[in-house]
PDB file of N, CA and C in Angstrom:
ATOM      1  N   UNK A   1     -11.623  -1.339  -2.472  1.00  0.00           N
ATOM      2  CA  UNK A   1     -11.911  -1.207  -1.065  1.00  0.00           C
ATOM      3  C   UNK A   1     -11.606  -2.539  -0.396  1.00  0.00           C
ATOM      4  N   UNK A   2     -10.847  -2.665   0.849  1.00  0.00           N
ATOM      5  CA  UNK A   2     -10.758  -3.632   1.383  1.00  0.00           C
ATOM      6  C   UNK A   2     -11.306  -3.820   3.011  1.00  0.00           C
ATOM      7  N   UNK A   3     -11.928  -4.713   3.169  1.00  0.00           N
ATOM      8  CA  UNK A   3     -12.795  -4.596   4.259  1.00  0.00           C
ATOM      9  C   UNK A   3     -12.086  -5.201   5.532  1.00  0.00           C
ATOM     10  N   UNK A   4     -12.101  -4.769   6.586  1.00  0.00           N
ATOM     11  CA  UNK A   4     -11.348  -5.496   7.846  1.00  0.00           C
ATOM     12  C   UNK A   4     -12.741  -5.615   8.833  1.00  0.00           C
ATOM     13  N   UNK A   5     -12.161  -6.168  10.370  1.00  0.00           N
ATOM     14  CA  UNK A   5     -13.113  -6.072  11.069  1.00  0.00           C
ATOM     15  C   UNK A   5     -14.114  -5.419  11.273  1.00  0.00           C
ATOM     16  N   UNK A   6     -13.018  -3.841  11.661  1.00  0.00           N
ATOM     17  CA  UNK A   6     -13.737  -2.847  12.167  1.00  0.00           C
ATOM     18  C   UNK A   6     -13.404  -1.394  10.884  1.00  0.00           C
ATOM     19  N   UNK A   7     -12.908  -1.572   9.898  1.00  0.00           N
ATOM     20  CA  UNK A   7     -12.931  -0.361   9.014  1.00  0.00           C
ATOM     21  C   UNK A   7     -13.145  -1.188   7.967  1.00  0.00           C
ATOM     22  N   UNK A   8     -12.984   0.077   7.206  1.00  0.00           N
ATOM     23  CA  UNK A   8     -13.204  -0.372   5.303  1.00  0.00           C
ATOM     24  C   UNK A   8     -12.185   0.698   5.277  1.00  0.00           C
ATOM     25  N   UNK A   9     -11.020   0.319   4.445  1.00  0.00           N
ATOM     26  CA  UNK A   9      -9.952   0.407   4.115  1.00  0.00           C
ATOM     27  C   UNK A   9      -9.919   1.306   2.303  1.00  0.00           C
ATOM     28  N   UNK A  10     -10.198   1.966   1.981  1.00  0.00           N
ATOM     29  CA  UNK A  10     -10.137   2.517   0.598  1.00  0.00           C
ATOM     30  C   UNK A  10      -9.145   3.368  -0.300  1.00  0.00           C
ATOM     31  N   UNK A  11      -9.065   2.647  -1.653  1.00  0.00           N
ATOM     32  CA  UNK A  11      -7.436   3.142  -2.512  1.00  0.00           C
ATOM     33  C   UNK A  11      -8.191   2.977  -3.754  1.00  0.00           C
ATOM     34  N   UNK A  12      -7.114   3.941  -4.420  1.00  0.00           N
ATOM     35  CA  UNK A  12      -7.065   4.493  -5.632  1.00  0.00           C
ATOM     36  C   UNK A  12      -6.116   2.736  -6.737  1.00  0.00           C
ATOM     37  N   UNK A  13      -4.640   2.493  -5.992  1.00  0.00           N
ATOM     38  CA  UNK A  13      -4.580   1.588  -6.250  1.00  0.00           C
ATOM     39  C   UNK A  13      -3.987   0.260  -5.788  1.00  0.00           C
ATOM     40  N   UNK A  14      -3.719  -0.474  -6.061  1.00  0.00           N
ATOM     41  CA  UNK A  14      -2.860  -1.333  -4.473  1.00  0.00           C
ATOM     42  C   UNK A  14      -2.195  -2.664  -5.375  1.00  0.00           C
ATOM     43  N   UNK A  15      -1.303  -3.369  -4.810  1.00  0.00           N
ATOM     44  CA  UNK A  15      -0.357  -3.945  -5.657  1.00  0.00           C
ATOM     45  C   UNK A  15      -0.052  -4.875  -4.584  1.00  0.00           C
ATOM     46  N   UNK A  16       0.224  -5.956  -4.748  1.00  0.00           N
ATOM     47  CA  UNK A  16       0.888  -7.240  -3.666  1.00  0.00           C
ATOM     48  C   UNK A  16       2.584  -6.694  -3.470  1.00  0.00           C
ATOM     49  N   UNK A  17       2.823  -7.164  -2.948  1.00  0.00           N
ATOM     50  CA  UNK A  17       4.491  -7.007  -3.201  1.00  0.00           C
ATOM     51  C   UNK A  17       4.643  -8.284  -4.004  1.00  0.00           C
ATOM     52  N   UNK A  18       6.662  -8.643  -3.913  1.00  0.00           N
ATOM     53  CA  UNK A  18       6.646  -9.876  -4.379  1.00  0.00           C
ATOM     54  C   UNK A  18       6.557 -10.950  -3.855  1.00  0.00           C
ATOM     55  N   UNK A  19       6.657 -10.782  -2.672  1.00  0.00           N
ATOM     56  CA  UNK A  19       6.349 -12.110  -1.484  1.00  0.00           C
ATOM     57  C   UNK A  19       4.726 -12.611  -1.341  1.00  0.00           C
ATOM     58  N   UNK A  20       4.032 -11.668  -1.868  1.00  0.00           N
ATOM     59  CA  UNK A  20       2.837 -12.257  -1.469  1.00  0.00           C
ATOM     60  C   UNK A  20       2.020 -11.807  -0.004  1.00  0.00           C
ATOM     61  N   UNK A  21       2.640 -11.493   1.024  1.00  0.00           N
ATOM     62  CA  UNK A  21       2.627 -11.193   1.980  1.00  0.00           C
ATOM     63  C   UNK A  21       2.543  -9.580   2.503  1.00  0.00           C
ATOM     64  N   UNK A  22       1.933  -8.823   1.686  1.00  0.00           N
ATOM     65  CA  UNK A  22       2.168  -7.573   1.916  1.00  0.00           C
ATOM     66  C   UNK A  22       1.621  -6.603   0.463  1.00  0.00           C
ATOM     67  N   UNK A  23       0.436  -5.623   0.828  1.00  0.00           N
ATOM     68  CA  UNK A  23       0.073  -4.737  -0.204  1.00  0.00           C
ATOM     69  C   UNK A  23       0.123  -3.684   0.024  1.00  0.00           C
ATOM     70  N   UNK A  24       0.836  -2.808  -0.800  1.00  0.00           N
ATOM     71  CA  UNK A  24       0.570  -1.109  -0.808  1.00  0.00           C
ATOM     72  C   UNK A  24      -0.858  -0.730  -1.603  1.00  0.00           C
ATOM     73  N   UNK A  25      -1.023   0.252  -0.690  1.00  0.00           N
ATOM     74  CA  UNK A  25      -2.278   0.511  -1.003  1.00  0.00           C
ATOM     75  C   UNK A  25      -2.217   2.066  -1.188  1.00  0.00           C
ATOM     76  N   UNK A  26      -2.512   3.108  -2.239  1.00  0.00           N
ATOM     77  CA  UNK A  26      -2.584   4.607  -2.257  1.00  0.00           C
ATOM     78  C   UNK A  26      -3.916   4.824  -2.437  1.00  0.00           C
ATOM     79  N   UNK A  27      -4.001   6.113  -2.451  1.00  0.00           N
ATOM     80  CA  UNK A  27      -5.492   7.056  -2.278  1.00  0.00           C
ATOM     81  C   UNK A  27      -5.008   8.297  -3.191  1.00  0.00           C
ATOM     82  N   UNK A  28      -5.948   8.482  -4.284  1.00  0.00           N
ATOM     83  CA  UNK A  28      -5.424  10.109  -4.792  1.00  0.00           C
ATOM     84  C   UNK A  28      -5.776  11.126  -3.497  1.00  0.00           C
ATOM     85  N   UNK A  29      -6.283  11.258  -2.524  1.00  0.00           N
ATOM     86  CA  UNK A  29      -6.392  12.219  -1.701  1.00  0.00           C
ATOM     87  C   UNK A  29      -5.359  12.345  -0.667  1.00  0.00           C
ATOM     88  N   UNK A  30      -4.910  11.302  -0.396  1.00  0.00           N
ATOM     89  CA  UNK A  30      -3.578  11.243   1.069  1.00  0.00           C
ATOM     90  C   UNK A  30      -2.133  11.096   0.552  1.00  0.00           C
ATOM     91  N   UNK A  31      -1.806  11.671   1.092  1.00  0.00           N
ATOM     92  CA  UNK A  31       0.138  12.012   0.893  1.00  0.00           C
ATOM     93  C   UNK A  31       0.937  10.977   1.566  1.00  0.00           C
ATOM     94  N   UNK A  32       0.241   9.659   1.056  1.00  0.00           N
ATOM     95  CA  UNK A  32       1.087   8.617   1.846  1.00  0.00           C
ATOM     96  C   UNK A  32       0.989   7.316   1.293  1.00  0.00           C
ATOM     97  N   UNK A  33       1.778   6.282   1.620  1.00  0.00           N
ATOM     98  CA  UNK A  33       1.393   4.999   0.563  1.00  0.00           C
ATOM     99  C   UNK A  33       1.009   4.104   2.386  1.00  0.00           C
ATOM    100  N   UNK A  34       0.284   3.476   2.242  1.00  0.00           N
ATOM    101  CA  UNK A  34      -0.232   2.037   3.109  1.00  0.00           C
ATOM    102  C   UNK A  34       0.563   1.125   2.783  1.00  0.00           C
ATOM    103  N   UNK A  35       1.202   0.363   3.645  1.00  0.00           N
ATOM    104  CA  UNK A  35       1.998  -0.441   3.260  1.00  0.00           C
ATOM    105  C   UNK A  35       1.250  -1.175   4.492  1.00  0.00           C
ATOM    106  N   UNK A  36       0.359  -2.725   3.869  1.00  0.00           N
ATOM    107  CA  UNK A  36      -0.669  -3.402   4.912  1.00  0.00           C
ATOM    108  C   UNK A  36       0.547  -4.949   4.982  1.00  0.00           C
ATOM    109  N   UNK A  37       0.290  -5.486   5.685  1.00  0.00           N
ATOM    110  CA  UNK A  37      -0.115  -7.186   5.932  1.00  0.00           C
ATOM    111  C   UNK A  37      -0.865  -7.734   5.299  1.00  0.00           C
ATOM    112  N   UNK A  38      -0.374  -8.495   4.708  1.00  0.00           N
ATOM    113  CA  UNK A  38      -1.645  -9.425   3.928  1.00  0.00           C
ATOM    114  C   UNK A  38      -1.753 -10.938   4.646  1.00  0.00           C
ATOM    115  N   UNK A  39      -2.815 -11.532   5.495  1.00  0.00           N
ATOM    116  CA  UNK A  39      -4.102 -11.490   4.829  1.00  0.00           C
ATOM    117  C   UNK A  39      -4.827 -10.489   6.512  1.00  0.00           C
ATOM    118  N   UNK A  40      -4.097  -9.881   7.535  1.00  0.00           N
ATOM    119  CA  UNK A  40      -4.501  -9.291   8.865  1.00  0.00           C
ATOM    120  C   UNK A  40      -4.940  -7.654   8.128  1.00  0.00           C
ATOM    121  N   UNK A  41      -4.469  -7.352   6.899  1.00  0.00           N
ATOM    122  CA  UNK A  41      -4.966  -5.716   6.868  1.00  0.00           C
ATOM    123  C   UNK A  41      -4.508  -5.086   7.859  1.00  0.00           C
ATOM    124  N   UNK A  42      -3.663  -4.870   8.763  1.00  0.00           N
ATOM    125  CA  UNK A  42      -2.688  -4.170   9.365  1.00  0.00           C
ATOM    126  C   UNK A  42      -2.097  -3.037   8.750  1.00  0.00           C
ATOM    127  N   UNK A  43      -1.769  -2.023   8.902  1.00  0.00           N
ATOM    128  CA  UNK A  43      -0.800  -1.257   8.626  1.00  0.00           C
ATOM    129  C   UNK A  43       0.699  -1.540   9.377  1.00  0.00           C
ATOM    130  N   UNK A  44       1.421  -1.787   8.309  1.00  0.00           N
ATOM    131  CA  UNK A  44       2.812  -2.048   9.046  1.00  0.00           C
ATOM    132  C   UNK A  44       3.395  -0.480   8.644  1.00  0.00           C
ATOM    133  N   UNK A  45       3.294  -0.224   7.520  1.00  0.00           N
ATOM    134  CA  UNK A  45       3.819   1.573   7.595  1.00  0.00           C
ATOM    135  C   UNK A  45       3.179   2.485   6.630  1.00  0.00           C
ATOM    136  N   UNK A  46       3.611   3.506   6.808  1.00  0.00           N
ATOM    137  CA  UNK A  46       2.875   4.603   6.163  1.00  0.00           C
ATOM    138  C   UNK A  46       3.698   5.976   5.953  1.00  0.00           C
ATOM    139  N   UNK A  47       4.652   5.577   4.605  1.00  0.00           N
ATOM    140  CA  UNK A  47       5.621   6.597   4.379  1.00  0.00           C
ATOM    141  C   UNK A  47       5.295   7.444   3.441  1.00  0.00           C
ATOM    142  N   UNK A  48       5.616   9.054   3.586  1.00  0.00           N
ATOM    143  CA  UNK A  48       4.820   9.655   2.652  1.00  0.00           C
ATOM    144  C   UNK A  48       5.764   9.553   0.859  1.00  0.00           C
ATOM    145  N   UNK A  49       4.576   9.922   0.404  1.00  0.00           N
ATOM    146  CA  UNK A  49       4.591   9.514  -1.018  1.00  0.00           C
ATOM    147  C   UNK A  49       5.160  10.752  -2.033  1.00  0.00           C
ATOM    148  N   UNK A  50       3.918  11.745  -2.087  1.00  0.00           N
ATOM    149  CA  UNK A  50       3.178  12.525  -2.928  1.00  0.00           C
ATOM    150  C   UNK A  50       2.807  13.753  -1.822  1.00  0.00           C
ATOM    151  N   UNK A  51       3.200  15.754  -2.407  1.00  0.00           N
ATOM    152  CA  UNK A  51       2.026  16.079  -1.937  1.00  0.00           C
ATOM    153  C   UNK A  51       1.040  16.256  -2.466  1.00  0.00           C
ATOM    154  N   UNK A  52       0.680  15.566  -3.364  1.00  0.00           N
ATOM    155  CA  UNK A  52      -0.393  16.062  -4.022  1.00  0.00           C
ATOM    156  C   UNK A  52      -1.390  14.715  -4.651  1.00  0.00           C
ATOM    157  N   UNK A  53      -1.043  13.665  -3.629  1.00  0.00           N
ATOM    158  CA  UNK A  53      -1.775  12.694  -3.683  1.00  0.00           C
ATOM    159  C   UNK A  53      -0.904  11.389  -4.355  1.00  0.00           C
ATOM    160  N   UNK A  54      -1.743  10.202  -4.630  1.00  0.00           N
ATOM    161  CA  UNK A  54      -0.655   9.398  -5.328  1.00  0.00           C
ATOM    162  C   UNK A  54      -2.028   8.395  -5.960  1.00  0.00           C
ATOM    163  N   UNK A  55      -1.598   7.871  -6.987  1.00  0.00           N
ATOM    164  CA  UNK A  55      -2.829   7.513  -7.982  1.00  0.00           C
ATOM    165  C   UNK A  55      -2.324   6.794  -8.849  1.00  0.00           C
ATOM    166  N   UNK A  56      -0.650   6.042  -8.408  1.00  0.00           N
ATOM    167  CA  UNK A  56      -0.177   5.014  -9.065  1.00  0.00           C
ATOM    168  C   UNK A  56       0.727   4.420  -8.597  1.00  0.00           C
ATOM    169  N   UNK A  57       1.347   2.566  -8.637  1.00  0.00           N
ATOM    170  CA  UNK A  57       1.800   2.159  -7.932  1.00  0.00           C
ATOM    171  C   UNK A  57       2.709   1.029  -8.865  1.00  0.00           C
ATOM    172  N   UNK A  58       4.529   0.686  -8.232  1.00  0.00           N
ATOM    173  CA  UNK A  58       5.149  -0.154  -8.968  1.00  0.00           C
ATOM    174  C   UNK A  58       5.788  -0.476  -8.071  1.00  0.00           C
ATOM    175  N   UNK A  59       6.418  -1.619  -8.701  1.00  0.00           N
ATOM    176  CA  UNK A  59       7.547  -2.138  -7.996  1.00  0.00           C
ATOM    177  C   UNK A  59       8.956  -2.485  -8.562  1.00  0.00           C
ATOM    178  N   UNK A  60       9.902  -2.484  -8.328  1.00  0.00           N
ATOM    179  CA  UNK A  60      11.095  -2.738  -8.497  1.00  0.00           C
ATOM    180  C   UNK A  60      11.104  -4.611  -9.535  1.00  0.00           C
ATOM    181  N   UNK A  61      10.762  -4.872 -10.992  1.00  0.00           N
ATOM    182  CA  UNK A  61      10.519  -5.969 -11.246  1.00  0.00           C
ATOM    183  C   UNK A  61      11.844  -7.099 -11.042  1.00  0.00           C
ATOM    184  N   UNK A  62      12.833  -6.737 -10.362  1.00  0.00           N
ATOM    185  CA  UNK A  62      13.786  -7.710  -9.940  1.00  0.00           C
ATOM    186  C   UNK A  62      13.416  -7.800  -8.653  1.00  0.00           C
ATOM    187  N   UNK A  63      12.980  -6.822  -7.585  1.00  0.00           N
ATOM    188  CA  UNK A  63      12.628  -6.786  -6.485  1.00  0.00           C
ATOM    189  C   UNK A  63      13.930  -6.211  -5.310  1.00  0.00           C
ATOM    190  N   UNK A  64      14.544  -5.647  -5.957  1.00  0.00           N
ATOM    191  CA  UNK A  64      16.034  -4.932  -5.203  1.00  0.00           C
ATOM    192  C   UNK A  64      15.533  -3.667  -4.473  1.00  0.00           C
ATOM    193  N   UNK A  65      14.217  -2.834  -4.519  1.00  0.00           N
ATOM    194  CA  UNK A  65      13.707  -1.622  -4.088  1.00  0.00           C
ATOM    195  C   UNK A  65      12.453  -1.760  -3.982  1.00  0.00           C
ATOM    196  N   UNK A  66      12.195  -1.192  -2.614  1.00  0.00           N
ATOM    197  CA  UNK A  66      10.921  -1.348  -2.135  1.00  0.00           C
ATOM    198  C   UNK A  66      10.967  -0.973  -0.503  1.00  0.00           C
ATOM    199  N   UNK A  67       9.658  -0.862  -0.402  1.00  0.00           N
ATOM    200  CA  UNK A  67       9.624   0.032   0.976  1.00  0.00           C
ATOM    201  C   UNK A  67       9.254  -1.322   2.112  1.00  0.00           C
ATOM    202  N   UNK A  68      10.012  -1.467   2.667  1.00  0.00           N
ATOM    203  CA  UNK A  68      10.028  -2.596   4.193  1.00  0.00           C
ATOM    204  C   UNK A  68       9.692  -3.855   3.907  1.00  0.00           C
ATOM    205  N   UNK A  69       9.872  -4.378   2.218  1.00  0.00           N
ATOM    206  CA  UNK A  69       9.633  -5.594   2.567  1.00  0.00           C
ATOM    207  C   UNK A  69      10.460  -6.718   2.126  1.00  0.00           C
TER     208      UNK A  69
END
């Protein structure tokens, strides 16, 4: 769970990118990945994933694929 001002933010699992600057965050219940700001908790996007939820998370370990960052 990640806490902001005014919400509490909650995932199944969440991963930095490689910059440091940016975490995806999933939920097994929502058909979408969070793609936040790190350290504002922003949502910069929210592309869908899964319909049937999403309950795991990677990244490209050279860093050539990845969603907006």
């Amino acid at each position: 769970m990640f806490l902001t001002d005014s919400l509490q933010v909650f995932g199944s699992a969440a991963i930095f990118n490689h910059a440091g600057d940016g975490i995806l965050l999933t939920h097994n219940s929502e058909h979408a990945i969070r793609v936040m700001d790190f350290p504002t908790l922003t949502v910069s996007e929210s592309p869908a994933a899964h319909v049937g939820g999403t309950v795991a998370l990677a990244l490209d370990p050279r860093g050539r694929y990845g969603i907006g960052f």
